[in-house]
C-alpha atoms as a PDB file:
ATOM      1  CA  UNK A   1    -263.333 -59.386 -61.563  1.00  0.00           C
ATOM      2  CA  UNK A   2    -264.389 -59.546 -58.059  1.00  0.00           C
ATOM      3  CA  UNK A   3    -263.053 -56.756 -55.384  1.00  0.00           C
ATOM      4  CA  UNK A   4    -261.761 -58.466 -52.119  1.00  0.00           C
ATOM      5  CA  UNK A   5    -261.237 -56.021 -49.583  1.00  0.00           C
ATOM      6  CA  UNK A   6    -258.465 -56.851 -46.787  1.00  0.00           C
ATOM      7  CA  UNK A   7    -258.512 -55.752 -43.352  1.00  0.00           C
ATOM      8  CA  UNK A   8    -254.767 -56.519 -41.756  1.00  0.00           C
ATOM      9  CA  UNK A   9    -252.357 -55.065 -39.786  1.00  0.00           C
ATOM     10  CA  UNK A  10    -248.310 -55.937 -40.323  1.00  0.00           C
ATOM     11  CA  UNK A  11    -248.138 -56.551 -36.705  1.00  0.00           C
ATOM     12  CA  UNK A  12    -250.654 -59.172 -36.248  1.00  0.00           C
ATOM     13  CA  UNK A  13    -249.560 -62.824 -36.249  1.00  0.00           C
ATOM     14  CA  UNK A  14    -252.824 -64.390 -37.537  1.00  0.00           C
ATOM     15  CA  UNK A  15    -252.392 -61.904 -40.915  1.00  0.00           C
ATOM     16  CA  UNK A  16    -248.751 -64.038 -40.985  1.00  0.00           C
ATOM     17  CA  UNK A  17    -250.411 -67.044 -40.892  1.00  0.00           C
ATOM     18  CA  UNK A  18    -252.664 -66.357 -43.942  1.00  0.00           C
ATOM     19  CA  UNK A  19    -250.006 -65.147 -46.372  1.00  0.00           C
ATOM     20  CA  UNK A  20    -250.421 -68.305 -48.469  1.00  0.00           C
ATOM     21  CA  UNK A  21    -254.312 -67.517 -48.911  1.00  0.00           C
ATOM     22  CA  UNK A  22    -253.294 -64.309 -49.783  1.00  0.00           C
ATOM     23  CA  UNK A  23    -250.841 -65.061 -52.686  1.00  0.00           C
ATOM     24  CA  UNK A  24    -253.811 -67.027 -53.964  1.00  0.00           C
ATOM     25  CA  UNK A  25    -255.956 -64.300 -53.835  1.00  0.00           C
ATOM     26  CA  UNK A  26    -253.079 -62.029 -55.446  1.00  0.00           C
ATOM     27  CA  UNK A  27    -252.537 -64.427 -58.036  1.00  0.00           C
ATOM     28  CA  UNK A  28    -256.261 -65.267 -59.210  1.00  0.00           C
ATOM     29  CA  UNK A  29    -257.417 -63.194 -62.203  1.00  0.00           C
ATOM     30  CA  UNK A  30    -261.090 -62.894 -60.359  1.00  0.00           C
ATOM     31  CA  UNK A  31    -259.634 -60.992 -57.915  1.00  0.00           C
ATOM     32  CA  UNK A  32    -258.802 -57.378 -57.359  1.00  0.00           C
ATOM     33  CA  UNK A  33    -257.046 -57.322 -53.760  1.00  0.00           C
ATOM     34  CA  UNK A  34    -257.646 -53.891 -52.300  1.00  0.00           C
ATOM     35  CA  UNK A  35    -255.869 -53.484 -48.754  1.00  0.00           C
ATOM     36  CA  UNK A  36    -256.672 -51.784 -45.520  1.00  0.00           C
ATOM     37  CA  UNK A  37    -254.814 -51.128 -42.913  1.00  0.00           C
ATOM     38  CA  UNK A  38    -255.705 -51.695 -39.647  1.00  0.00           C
ATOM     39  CA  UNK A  39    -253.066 -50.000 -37.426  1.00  0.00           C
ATOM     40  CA  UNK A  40    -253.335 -52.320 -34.548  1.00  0.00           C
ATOM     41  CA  UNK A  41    -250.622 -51.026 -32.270  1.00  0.00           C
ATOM     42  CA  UNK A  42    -248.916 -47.585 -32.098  1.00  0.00           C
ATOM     43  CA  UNK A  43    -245.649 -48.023 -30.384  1.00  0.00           C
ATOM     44  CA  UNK A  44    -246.540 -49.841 -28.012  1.00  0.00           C
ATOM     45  CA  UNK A  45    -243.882 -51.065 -25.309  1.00  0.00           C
ATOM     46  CA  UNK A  46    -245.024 -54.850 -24.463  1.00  0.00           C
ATOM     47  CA  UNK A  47    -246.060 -55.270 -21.215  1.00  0.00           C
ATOM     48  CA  UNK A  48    -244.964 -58.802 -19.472  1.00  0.00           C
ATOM     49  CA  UNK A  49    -248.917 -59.750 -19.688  1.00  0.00           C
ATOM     50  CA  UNK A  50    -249.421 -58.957 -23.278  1.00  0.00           C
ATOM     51  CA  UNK A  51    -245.879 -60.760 -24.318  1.00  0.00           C
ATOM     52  CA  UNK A  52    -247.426 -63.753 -22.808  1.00  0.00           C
ATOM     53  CA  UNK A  53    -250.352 -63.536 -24.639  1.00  0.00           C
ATOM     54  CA  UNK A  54    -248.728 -62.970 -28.053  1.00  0.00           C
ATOM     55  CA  UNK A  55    -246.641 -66.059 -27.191  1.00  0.00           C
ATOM     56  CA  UNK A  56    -249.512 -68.320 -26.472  1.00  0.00           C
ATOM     57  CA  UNK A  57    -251.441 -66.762 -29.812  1.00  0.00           C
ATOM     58  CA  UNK A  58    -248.344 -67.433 -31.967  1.00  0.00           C
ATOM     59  CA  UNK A  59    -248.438 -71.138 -30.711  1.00  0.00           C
ATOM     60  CA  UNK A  60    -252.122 -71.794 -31.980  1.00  0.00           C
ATOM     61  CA  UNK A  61    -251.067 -70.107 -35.109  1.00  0.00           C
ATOM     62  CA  UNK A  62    -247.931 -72.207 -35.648  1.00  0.00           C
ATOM     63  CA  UNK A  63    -250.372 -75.493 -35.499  1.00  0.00           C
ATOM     64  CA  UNK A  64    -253.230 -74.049 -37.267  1.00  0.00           C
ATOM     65  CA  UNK A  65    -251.541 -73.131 -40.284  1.00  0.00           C
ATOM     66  CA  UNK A  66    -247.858 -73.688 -39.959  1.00  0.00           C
ATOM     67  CA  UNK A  67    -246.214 -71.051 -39.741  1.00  0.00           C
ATOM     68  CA  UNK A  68    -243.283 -70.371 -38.259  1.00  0.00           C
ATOM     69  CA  UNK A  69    -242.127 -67.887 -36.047  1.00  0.00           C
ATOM     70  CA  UNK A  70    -238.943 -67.963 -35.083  1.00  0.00           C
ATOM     71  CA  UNK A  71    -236.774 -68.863 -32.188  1.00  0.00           C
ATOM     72  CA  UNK A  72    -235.013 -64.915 -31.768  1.00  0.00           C
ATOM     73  CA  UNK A  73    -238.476 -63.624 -32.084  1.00  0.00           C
ATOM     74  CA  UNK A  74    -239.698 -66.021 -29.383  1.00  0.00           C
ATOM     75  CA  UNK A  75    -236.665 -65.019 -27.318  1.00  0.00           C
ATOM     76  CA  UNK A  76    -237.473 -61.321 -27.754  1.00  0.00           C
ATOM     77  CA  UNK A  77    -240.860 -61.685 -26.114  1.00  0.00           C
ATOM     78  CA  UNK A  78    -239.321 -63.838 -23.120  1.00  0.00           C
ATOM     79  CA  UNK A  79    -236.766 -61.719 -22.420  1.00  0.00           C
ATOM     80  CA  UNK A  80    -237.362 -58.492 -19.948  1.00  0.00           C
ATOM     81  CA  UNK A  81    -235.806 -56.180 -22.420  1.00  0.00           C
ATOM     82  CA  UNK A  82    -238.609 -53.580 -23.211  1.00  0.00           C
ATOM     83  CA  UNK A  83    -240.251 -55.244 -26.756  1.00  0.00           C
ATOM     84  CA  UNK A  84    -241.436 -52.147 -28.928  1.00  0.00           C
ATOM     85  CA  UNK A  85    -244.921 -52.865 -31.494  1.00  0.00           C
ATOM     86  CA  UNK A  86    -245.898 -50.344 -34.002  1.00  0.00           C
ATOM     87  CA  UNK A  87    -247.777 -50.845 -36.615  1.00  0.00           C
ATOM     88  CA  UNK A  88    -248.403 -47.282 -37.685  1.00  0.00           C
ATOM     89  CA  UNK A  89    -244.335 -46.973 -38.627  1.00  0.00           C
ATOM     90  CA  UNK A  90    -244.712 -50.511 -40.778  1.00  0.00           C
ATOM     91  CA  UNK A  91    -247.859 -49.619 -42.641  1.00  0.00           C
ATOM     92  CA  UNK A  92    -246.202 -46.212 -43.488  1.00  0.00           C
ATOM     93  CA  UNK A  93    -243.322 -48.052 -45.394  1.00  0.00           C
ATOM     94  CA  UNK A  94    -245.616 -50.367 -47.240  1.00  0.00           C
ATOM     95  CA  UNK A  95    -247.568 -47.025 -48.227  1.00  0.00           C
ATOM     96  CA  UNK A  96    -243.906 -45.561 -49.337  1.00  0.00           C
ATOM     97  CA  UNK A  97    -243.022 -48.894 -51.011  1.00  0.00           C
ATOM     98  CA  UNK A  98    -246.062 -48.969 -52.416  1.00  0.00           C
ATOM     99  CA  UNK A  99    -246.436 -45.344 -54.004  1.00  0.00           C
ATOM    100  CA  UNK A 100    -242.436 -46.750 -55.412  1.00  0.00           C
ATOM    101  CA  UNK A 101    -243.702 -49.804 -57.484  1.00  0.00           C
ATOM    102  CA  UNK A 102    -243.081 -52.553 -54.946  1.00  0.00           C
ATOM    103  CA  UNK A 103    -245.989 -54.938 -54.618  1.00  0.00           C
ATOM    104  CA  UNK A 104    -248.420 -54.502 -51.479  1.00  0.00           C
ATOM    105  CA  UNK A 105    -248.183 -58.269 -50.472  1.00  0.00           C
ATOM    106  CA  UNK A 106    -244.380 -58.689 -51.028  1.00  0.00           C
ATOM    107  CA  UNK A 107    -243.636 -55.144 -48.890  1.00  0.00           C
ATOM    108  CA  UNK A 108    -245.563 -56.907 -46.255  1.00  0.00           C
ATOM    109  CA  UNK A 109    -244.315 -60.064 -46.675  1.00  0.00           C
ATOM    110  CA  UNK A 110    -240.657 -58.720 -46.400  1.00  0.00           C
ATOM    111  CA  UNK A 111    -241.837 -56.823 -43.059  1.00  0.00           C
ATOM    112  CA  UNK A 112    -243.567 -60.073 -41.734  1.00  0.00           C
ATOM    113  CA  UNK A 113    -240.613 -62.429 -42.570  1.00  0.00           C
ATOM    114  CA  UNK A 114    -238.252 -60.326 -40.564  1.00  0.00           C
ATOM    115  CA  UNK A 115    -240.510 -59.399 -37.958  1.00  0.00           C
ATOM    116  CA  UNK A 116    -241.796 -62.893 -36.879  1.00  0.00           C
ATOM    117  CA  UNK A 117    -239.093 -65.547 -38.485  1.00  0.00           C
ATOM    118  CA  UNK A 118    -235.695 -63.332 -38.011  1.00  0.00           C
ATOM    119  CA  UNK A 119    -236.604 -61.776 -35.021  1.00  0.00           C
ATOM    120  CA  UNK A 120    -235.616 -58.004 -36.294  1.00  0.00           C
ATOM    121  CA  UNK A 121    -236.497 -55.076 -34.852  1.00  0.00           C
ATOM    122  CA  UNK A 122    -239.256 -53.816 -37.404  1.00  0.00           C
ATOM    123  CA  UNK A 123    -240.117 -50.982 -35.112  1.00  0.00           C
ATOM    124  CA  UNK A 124    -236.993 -49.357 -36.498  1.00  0.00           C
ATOM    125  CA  UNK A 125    -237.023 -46.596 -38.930  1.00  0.00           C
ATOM    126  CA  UNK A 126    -233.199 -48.671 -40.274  1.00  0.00           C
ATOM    127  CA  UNK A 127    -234.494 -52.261 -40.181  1.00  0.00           C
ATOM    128  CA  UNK A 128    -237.462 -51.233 -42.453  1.00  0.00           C
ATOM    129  CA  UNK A 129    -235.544 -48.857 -44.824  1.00  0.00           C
ATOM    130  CA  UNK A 130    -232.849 -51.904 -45.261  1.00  0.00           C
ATOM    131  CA  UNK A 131    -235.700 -54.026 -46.640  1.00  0.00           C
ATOM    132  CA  UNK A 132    -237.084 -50.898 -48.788  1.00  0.00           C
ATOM    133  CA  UNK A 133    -233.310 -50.669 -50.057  1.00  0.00           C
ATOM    134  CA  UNK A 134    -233.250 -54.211 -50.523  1.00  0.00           C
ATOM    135  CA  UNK A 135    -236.247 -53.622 -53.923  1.00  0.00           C
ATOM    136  CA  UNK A 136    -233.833 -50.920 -55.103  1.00  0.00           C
ATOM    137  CA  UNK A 137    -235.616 -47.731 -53.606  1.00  0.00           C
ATOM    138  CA  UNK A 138    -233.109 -44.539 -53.146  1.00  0.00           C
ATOM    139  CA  UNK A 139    -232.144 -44.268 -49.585  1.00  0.00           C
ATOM    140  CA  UNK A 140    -232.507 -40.690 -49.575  1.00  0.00           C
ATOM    141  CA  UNK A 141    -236.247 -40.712 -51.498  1.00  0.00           C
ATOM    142  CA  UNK A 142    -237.236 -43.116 -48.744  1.00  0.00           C
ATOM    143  CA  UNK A 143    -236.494 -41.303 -46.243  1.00  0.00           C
ATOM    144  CA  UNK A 144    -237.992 -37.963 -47.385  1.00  0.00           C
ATOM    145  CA  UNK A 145    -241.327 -40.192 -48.337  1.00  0.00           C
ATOM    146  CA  UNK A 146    -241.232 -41.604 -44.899  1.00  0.00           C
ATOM    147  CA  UNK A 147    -240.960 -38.590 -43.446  1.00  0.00           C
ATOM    148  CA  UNK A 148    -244.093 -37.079 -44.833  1.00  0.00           C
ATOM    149  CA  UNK A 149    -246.760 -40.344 -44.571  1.00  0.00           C
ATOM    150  CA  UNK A 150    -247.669 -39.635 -40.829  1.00  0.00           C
ATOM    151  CA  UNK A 151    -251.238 -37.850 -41.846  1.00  0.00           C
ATOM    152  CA  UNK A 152    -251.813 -40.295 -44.537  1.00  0.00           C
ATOM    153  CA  UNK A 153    -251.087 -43.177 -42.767  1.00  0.00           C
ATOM    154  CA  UNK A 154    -253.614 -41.926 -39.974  1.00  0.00           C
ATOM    155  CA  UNK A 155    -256.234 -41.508 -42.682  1.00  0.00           C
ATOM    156  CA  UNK A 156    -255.670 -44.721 -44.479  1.00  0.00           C
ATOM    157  CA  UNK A 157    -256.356 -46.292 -41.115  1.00  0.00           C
ATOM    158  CA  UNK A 158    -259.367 -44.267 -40.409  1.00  0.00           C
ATOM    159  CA  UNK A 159    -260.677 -45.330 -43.223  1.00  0.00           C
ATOM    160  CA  UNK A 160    -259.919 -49.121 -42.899  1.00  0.00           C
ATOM    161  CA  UNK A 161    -262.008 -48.993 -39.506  1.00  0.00           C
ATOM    162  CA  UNK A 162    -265.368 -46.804 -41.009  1.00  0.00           C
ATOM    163  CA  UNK A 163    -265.276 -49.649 -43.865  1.00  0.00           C
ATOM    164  CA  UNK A 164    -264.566 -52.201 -41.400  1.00  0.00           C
ATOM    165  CA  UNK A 165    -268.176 -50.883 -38.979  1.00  0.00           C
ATOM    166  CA  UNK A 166    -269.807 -50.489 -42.594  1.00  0.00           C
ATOM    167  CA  UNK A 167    -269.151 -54.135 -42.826  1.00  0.00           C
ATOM    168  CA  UNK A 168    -269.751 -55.004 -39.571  1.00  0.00           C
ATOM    169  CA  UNK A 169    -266.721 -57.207 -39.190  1.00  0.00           C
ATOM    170  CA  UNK A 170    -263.815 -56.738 -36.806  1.00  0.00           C
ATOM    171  CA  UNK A 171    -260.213 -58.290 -36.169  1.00  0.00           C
ATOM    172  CA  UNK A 172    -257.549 -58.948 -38.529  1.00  0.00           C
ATOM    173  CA  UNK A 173    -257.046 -60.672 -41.035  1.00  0.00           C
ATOM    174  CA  UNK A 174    -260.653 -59.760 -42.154  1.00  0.00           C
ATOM    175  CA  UNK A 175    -261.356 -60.580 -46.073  1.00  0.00           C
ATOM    176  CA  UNK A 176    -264.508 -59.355 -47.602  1.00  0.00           C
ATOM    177  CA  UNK A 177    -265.629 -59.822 -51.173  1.00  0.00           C
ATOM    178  CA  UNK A 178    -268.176 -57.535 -53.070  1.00  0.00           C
ATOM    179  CA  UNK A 179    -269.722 -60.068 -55.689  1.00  0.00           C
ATOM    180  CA  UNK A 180    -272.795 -59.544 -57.804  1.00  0.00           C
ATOM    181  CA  UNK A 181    -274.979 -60.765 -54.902  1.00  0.00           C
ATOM    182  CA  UNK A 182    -273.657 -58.201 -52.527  1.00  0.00           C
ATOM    183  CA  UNK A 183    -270.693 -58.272 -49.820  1.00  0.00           C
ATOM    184  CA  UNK A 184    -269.296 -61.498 -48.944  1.00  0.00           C
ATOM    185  CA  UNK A 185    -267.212 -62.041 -45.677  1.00  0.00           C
ATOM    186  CA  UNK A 186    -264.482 -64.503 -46.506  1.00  0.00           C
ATOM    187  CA  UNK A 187    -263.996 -67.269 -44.294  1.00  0.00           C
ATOM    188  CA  UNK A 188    -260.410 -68.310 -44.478  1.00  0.00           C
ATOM    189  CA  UNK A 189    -259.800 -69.672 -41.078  1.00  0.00           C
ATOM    190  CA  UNK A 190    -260.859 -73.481 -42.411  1.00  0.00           C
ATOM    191  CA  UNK A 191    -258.361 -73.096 -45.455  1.00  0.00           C
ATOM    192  CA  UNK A 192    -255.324 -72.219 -43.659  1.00  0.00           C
ATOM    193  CA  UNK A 193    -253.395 -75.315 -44.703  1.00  0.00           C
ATOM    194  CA  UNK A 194    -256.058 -76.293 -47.326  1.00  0.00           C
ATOM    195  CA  UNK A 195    -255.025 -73.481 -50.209  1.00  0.00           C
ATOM    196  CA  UNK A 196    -256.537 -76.124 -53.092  1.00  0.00           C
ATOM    197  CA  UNK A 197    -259.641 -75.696 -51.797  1.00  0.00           C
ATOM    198  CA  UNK A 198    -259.221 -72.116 -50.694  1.00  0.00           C
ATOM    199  CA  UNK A 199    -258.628 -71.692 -54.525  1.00  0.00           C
ATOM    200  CA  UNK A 200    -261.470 -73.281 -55.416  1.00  0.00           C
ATOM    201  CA  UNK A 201    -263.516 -70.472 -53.564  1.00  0.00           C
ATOM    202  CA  UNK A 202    -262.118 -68.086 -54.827  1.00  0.00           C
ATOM    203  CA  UNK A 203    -262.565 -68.853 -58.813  1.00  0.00           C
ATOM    204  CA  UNK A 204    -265.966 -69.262 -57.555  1.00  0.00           C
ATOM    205  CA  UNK A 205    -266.507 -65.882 -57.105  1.00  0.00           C
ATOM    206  CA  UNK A 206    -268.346 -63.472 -58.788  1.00  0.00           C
END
């Protein structure tokens, strides 16, 4: 079985786009998915400048591999109400969800879905524990758990960016493989609507 490191953030709308290449890579039996964090934004009001920029990444991500974001997401980032990123909060509830038995890639998923295709606010301690609640997690456990992930969350990104310089890669999504012939940077960007083929890789590995 081959180790495939990830390097993504919850925020970032290029990780959103590869979700199908990574439920191949979850579902291969070469493949031992190991994530990492990159904690892109922390809280971070939007400024005008940088809502335009999302806007005009999320459109070469929509034709590029077809995803979809939303039109009450899209409306968000137009509007001048004050648009609040944070990464740090998101990853901490995938590391709660996680420690709780939920799968890494659906936690994410969940957060993605509602971030960038119902336009929630995912920012918010409620909008995230509504989608923990919605696995069957105890409100009250969550909330406790969430409470105490600040330092590990902090470390878990510190850690994803010292592995990230020992690989000498940078950005998100960022997908590295350690085969038998030593690491392997993974690139997906040409198998975005191609997953056949993007399957064939990864059997290939080893």
């Amino acid at each position: 079985m081959v180790k495939v490191h990830y390097f993504y953030d919850p925020m970032c709308g290029w990780c959103y786009g590869a979700t199908a290449l990574l439920e191949t890579l979850q579902a291969s039996d070469n493949v031992e998915l190991i994530y990492h964090p990159g904690g892109m934004i922390n809280r971070q009001v939007i400024t005008p400048s940088f809502k335009e920029h999302i806007l005009k990444s999320d459109e070469q991500i929509e034709n590029l591999t077809g995803a979809v974001f939303a039109a009450t997401y899209k409306a968000r980032l137009k509007s001048a109400e004050n648009v609040i990123f944070d990464s740090y909060l998101a990853i901490a509830a995938i590391v709660v969800a996680e420690e709780n038995g939920v799968n890494t890639l659906s936690m994410l998923k969940a957060i993605q879905t509602a971030h960038f295709q119902y336009g929630k606010q995912v920012e918010l301690q409620e909008t995230l524990q509504e989608i923990a609640l919605s696995y069957g997690l105890d409100k009250t456990h969550w909330q406790e758990k969430m409470q105490q992930t600040e330092t590990k969350v902090t470390e878990l990104v510190q850690a994803s960016h010292r592995l990230m310089d020992h690989y000498q890669v940078q950005g998100y999504p960022t997908l590295i493989a350690e085969t038998a012939n030593g690491s392997k940077h993974l690139s997906h960007a040409a198998y975005y609507q191609n997953t056949s083929e993007w399957k064939q890789l990864v059997n290939t590995l080893n």
